[in-house]
Each structure stands twice: as structure tokens, then as C-alpha cells.
Protein backbone atom coordinates (compact mmCIF):
# COMPACT_ATOMS: atom_id res chain seq x y z
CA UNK A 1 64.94 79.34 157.80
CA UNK A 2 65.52 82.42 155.93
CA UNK A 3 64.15 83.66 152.43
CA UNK A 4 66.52 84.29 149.66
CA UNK A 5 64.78 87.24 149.36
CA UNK A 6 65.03 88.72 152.01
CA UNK A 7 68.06 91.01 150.97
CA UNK A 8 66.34 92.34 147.77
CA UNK A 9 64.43 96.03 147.96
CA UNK A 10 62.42 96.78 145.35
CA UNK A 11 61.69 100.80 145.02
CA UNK A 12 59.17 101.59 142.51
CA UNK A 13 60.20 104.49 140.26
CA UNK A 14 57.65 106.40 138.13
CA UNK A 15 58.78 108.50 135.06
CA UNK A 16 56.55 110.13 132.47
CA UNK A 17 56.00 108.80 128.96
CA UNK A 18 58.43 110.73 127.57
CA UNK A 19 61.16 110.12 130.10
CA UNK A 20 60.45 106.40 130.01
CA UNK A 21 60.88 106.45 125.95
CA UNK A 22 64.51 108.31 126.82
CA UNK A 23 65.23 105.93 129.39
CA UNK A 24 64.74 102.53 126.46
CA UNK A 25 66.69 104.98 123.58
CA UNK A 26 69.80 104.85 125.97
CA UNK A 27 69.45 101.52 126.83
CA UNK A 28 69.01 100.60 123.61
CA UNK A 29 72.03 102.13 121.79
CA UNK A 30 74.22 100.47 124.87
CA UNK A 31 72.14 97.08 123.77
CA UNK A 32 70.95 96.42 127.55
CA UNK A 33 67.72 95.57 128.74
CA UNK A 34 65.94 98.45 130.54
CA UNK A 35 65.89 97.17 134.15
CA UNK A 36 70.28 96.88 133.52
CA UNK A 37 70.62 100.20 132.49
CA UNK A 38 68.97 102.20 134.99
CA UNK A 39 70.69 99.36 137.71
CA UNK A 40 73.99 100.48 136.13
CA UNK A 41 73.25 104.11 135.69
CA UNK A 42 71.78 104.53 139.44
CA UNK A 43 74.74 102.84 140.86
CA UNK A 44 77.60 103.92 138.62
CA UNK A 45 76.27 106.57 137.11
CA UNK A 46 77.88 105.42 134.29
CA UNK A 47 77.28 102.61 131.50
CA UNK A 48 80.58 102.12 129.49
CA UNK A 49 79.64 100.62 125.91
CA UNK A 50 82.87 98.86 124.19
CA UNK A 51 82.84 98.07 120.67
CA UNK A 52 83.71 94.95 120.16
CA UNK A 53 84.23 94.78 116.33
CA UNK A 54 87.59 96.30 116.78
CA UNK A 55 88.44 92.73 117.93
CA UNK A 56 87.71 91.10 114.53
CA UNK A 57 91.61 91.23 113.76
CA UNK A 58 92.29 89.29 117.24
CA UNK A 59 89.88 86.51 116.45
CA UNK A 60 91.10 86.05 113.25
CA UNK A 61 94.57 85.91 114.29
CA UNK A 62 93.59 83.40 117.32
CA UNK A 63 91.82 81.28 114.82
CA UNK A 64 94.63 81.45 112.26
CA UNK A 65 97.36 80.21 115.03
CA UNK A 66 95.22 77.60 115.95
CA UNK A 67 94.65 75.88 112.76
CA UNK A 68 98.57 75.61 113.04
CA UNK A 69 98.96 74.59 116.27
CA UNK A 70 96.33 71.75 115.19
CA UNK A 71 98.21 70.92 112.23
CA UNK A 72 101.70 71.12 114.50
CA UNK A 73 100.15 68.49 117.09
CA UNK A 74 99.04 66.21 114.32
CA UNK A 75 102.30 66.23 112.81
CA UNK A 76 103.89 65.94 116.17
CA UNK A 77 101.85 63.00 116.50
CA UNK A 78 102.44 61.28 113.39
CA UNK A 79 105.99 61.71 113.75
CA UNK A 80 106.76 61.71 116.87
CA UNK A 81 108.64 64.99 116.35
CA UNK A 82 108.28 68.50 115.81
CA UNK A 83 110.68 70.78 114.00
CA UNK A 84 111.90 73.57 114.79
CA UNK A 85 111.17 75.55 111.97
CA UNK A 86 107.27 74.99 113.01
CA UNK A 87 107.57 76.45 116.42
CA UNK A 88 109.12 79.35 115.28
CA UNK A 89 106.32 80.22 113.14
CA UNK A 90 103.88 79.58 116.04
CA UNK A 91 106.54 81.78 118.17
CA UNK A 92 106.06 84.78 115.92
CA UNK A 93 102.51 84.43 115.11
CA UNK A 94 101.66 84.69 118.99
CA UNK A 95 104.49 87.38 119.50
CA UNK A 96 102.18 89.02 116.49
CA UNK A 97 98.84 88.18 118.05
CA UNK A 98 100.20 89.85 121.58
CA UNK A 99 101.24 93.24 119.41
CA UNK A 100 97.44 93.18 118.37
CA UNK A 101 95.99 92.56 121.44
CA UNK A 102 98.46 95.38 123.26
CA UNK A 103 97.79 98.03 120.44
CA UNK A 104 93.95 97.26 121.20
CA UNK A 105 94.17 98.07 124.75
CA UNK A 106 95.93 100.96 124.27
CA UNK A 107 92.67 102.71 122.34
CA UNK A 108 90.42 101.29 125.06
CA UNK A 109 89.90 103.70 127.65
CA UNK A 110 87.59 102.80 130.78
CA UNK A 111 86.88 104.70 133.50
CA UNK A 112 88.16 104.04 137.09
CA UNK A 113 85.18 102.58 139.77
């Protein structure tokens, strides 16, 4: 029967003080434990960091469309119809949501593996 281990290595690395406290600064500012960044850095050579908090205007528009398309289904369901009028705002607000989301990728730049 064979180990799950068995396709790990383990390599021991030793750095001095000072590179070590270099090594946890960097991993720090890219908010990654210490063992992930020099993984990452040793096989990449690379450790993109993305900031998320350009996506605040995405969430809020996700969370704005679906408090309508809530309030759409209820009515739907109480009903038993849905007017048109009410799709067509859920039309543009996704058509809206997509401009976001496509302006957003355009600033995000990753590089190739």
C-alpha cells in the first residue's frame, strides 16, 4: 500500500536573521503565510498581489440587482405575472453591472505563466 507521502520532498533552507525578517516583510505586505510565499516565489518567481477593494462598486451593484430580482420573483409570484417594465430595469442594471466588471478587468494586469 503506498504512503500519501511519498511524493512530498521536503528541502530544508537556512537564511540568516536578517534575510528571514525580509522573507515575513514580503510575505506580509502580499498577506500570505511564510511557507506560501517562498512556495510561490521559488516556483514562479513571482507573487501577484490584486487589490481587491477596487471591487467594492461590483458587489454593491450585484447586491443592488439582487434585492430586485428578489422583489421581481415575489411579485412574479404573487401575481402570477411579471411586467415588462421590471425586466427592463433588471436588463439595464446587469448590462450596467457587465460595463463595471469589463472596465475592472481592463486595469488588471497579470502576468502570463
Amino acid at each position: 500500500m503506498a504512503r500519501k507521502n511519498e511524493a512530498l520532498r521536503r528541502k530544508e533552507i537556512i537564511y540568516t536573521a536578517e534575510e528571514w525578517k525580509q522573507i515575513e516583510k514580503k510575505a506580509a505586505k502580499c498577506h500570505l503565510k511564510t511557507s506560501t510565499f517562498i512556495r510561490a516565489m521559488s516556483l514562479d518567481g513571482a507573487v501577484t498581489v490584486v487589490d481587491l477593494k477596487e471591487l467594492a462598486p461590483l458587489l454593491n451593484g450585484m447586491r443592488i440587482i439582487s434585492n430586485n430580482v428578489n422583489q421581481v420573483a415575489k411579485k412574479a409570484n404573487e401575481l402570477n405575472n411579471i411586467y415588462a417594465e421590471d425586466v427592463d430595469i433588471l436588463r439595464n442594471e446587469v448590462q450596467s453591472l457587465c460595463r463595471t466588471v469589463s472596465q475592472w478587468l481592463s486595469t488588471v494586469t497579470l502576468p502570463k505563466p
